[in-house]
Protein backbone atom coordinates (compact mmCIF):
# COMPACT_ATOMS: atom_id res chain seq x y z
CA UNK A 1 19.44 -27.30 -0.48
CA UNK A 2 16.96 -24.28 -1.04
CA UNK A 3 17.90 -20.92 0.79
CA UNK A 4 14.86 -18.95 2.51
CA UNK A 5 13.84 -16.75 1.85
CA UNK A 6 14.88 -16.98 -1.35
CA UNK A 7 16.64 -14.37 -3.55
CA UNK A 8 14.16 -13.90 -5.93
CA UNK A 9 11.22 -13.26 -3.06
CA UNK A 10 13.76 -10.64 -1.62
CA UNK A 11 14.17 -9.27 -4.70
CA UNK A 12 10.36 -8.53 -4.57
CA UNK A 13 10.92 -6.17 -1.55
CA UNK A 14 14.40 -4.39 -2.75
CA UNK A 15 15.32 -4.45 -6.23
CA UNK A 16 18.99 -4.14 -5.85
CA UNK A 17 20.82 -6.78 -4.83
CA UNK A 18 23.69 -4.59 -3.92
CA UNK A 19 21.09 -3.07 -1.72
CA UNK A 20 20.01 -6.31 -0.40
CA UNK A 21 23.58 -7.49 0.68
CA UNK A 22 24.39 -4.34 2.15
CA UNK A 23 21.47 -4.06 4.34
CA UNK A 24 21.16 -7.90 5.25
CA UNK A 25 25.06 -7.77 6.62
CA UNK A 26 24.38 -3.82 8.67
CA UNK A 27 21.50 -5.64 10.32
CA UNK A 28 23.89 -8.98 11.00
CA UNK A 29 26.06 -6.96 12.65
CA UNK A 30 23.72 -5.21 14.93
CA UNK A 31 22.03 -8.70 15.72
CA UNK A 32 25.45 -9.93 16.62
CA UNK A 33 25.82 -6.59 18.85
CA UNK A 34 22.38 -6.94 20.48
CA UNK A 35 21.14 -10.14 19.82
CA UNK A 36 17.52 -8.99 19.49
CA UNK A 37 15.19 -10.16 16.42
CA UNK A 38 12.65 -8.08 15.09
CA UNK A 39 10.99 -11.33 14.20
CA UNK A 40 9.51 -13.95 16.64
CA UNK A 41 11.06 -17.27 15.81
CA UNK A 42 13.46 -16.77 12.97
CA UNK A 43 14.64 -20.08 11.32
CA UNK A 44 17.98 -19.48 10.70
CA UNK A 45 20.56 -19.65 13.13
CA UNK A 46 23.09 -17.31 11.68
CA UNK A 47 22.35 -13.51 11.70
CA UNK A 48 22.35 -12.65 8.27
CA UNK A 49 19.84 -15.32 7.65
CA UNK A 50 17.65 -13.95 10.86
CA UNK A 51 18.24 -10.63 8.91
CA UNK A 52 17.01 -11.64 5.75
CA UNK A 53 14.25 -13.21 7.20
CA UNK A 54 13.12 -9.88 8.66
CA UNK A 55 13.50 -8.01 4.91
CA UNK A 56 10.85 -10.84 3.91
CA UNK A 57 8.41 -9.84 6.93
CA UNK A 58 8.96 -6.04 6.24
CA UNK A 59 10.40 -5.64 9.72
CA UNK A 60 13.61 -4.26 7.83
CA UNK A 61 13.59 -1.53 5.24
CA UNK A 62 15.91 1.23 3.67
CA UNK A 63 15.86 5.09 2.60
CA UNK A 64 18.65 6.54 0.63
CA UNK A 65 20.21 9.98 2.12
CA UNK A 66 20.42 12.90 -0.31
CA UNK A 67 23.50 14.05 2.18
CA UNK A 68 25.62 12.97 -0.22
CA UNK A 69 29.28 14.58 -0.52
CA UNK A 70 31.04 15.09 -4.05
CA UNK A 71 34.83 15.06 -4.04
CA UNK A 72 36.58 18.20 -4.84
């Protein structure tokens, strides 16, 4: 059984797959909170799929903060 989107077409949009994981399950939980896609008729059922999907559409992006704290 093939996953889509599919890791390597995600990879396409965000290199990282630490990245990837990170943002698919914040959005996953939000969807589970509100319930409202930012895609019009995901195929997957679950969140994190419906999450993923909306990486692949560029619905769903990233920005790293430079608000970083270093421990003293």
């Amino acid at each position: 059984m093939m996953l889509e989107p599919s890791i390597d077409s995600l990879q396409k949009k965000i290199k990282s797959k630490y990245t990837l994981v990170t943002l698919s399950a914040r959005r996953a939980r939000e969807l589970q909170q509100e319930g409202i896609p930012m895609i019009e008729n995901p195929t997957s059922h679950k969140f994190v799929g419906v999450a993923l999907e909306e990486i692949q559409d560029g619905k769903l992006d990233y920005s790293f903060s430079e608000n970083i704290q270093e421990r003293q």
